[in-house]
C-alpha atoms as a PDB file:
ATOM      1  CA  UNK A   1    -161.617  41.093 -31.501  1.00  0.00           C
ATOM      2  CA  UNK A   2    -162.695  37.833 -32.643  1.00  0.00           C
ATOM      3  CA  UNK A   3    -160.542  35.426 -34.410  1.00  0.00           C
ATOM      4  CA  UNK A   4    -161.867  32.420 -36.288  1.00  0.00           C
ATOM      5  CA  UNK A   5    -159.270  29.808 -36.466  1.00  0.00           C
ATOM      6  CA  UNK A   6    -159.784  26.119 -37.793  1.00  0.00           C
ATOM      7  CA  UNK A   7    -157.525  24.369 -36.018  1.00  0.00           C
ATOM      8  CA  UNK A   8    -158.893  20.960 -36.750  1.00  0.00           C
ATOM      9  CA  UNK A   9    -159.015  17.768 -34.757  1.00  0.00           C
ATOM     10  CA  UNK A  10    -155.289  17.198 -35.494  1.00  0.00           C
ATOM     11  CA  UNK A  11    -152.605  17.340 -32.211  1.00  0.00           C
ATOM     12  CA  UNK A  12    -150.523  20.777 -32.138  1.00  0.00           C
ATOM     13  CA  UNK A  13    -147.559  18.523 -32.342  1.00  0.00           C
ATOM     14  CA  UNK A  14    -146.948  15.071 -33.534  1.00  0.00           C
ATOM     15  CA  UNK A  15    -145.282  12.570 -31.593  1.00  0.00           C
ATOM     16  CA  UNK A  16    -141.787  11.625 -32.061  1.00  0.00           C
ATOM     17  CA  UNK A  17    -140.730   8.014 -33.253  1.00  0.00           C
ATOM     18  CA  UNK A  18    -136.994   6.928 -32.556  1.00  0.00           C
ATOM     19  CA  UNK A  19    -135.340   6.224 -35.572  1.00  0.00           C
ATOM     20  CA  UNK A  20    -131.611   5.871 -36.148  1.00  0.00           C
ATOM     21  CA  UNK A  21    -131.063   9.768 -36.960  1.00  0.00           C
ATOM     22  CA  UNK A  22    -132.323  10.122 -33.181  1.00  0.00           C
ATOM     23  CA  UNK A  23    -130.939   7.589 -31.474  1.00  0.00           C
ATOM     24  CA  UNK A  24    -133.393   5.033 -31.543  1.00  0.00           C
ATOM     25  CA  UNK A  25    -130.745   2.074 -32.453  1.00  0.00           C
ATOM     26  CA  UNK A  26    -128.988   2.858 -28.878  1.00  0.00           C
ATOM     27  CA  UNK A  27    -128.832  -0.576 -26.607  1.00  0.00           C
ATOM     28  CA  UNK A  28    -128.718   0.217 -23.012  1.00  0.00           C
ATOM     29  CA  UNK A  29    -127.316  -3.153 -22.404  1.00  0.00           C
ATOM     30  CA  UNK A  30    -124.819  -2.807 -24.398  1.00  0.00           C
ATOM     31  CA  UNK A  31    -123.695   0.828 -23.410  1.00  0.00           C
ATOM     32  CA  UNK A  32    -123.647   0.085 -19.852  1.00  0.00           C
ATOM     33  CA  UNK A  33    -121.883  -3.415 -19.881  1.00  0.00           C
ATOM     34  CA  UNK A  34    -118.731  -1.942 -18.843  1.00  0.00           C
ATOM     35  CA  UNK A  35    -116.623  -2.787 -21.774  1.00  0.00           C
ATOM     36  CA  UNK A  36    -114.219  -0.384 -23.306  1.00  0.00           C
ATOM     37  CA  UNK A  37    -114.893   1.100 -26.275  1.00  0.00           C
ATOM     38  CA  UNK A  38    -112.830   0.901 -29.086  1.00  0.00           C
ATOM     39  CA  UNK A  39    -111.377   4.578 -29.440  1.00  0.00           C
ATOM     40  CA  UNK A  40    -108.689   3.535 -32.452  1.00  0.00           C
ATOM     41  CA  UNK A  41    -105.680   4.838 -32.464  1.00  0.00           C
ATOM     42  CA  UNK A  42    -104.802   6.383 -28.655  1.00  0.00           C
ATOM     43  CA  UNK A  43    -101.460   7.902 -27.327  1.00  0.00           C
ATOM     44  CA  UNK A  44     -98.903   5.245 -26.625  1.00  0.00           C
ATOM     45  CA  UNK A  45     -96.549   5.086 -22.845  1.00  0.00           C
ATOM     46  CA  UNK A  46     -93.604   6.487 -25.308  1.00  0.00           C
ATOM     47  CA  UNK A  47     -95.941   9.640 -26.219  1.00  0.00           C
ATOM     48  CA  UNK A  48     -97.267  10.528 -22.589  1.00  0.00           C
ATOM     49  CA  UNK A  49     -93.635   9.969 -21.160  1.00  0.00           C
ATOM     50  CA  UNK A  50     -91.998  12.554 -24.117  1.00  0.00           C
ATOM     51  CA  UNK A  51     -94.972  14.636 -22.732  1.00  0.00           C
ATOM     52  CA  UNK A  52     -93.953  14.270 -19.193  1.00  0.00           C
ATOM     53  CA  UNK A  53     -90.289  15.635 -20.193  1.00  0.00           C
ATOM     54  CA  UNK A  54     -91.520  18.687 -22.159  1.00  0.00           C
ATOM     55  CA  UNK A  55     -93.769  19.902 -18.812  1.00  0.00           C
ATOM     56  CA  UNK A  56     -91.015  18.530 -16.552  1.00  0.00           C
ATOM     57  CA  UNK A  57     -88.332  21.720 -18.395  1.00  0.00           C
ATOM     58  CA  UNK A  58     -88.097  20.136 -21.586  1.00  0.00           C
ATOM     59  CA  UNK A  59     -87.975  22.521 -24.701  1.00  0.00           C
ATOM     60  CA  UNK A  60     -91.610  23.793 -24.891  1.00  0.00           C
ATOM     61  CA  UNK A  61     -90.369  25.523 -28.898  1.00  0.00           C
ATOM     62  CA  UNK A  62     -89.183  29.371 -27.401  1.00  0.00           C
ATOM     63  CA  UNK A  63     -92.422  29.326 -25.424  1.00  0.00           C
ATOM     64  CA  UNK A  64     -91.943  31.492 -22.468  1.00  0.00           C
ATOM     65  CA  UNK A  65     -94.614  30.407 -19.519  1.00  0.00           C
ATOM     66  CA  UNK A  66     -92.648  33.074 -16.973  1.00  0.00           C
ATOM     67  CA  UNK A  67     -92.336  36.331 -19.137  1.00  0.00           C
ATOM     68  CA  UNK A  68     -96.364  35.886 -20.346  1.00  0.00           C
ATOM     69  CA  UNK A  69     -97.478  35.389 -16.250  1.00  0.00           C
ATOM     70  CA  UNK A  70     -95.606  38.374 -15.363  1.00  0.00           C
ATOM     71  CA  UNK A  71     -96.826  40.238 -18.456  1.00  0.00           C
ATOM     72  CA  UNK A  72    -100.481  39.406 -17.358  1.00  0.00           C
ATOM     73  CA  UNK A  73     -99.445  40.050 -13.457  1.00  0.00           C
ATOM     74  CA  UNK A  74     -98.167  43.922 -14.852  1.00  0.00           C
ATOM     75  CA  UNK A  75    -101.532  44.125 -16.767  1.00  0.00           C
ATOM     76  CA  UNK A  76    -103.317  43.014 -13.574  1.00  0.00           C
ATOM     77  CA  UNK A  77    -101.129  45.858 -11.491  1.00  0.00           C
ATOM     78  CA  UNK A  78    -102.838  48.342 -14.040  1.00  0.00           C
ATOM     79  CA  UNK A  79    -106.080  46.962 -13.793  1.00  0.00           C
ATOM     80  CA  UNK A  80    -106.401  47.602  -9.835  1.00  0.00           C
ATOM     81  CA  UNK A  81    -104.515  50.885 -10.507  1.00  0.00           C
ATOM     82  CA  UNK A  82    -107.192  51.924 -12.490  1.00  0.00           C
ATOM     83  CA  UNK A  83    -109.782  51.209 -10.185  1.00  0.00           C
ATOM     84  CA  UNK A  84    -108.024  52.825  -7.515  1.00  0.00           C
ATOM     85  CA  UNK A  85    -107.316  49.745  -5.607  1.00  0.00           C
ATOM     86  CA  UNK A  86    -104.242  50.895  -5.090  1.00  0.00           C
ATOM     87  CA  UNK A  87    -103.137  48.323  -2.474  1.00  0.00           C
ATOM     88  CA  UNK A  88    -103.980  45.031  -4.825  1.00  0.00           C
ATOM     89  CA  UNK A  89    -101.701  47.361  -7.531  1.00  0.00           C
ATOM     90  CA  UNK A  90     -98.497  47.553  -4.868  1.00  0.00           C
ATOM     91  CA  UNK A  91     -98.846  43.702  -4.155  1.00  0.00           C
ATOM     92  CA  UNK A  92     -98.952  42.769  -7.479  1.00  0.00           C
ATOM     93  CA  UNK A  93     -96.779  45.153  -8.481  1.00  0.00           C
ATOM     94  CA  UNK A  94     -94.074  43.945  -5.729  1.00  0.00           C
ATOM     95  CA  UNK A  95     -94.477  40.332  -7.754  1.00  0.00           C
ATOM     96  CA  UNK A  96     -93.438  41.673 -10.949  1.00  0.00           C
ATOM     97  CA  UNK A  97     -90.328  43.677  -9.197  1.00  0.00           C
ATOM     98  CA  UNK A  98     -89.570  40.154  -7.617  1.00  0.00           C
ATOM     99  CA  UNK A  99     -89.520  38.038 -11.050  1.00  0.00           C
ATOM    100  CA  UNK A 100     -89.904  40.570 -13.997  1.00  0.00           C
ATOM    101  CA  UNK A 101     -87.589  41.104 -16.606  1.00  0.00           C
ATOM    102  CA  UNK A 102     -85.790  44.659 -16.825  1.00  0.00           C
ATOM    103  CA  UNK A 103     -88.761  46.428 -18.838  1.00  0.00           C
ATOM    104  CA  UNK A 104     -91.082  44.798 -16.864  1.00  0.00           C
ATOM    105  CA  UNK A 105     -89.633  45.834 -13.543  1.00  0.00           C
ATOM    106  CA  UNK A 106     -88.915  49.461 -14.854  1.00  0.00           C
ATOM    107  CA  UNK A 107     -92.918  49.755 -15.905  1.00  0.00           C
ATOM    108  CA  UNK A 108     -93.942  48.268 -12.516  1.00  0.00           C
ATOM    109  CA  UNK A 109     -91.846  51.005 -11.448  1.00  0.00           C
ATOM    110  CA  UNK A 110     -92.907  53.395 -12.559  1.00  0.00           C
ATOM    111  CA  UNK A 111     -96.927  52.752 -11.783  1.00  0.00           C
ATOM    112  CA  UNK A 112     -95.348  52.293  -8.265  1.00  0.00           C
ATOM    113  CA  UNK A 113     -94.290  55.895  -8.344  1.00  0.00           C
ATOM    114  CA  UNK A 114     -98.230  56.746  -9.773  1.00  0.00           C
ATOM    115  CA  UNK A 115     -99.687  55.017  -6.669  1.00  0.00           C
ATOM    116  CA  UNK A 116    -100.504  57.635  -3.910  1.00  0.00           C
ATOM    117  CA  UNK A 117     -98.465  57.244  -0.652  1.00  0.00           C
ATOM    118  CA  UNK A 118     -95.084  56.631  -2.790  1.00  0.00           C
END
């Protein structure tokens, strides 16, 4: 197979020239004086101390942390149940027992009583 290709004296690719789309109007100098930039408007003391009280117990708006960990701890339980790791599904299962709501603790029950050796 012979293929006759005129590829001309031109380079495959030409080379690139900074211009401001690129990046060629950064100064070095100036970036790495140390100054601060100017980021505009930033949170105030006031903000980041209102912010403090809300992760401190404040009222995170009917957001329940607890109940979603122990939800994801149950769905963990299920996960080792599944793959017969049925160890990692008493420990975590003993965890949701320990700080699970009612429903919670009555379905981590009852994969308990699915678990061989129970």
């Amino acid at each position: 197979m012979d293929l006759d290709l005129d590829l001309g004296d031109e380079p495959a690719v030409a080379e690139a020239q900074p211009s401001a789309e690129n990046g060629g109007d950064l100064n070095l100098d100036e970036a790495l004086s140390g100054d601060e930039p100017d980021l505009g408007e930033t949170l105030s003391d006031s903000d980041l101390g209102d912010l403090d009280e809300t992760l401190a117990g404040g009222d995170l708006g009917g957001f329940d942390i607890g109940g979603d960990m122990v939800a994801t701890k149950l769905e963990l339980a299920q996960t080792y149940f599944d793959m017969e790791d049925f160890d990692g599904a008493k420990s975590i299962i003993d965890e949701v027992l320990a700080e699970g709501n009612e429903a919670q603790q009555q379905q981590a029950r009852e994969l308990l009583e699915r678990c061989p050796g129970n």
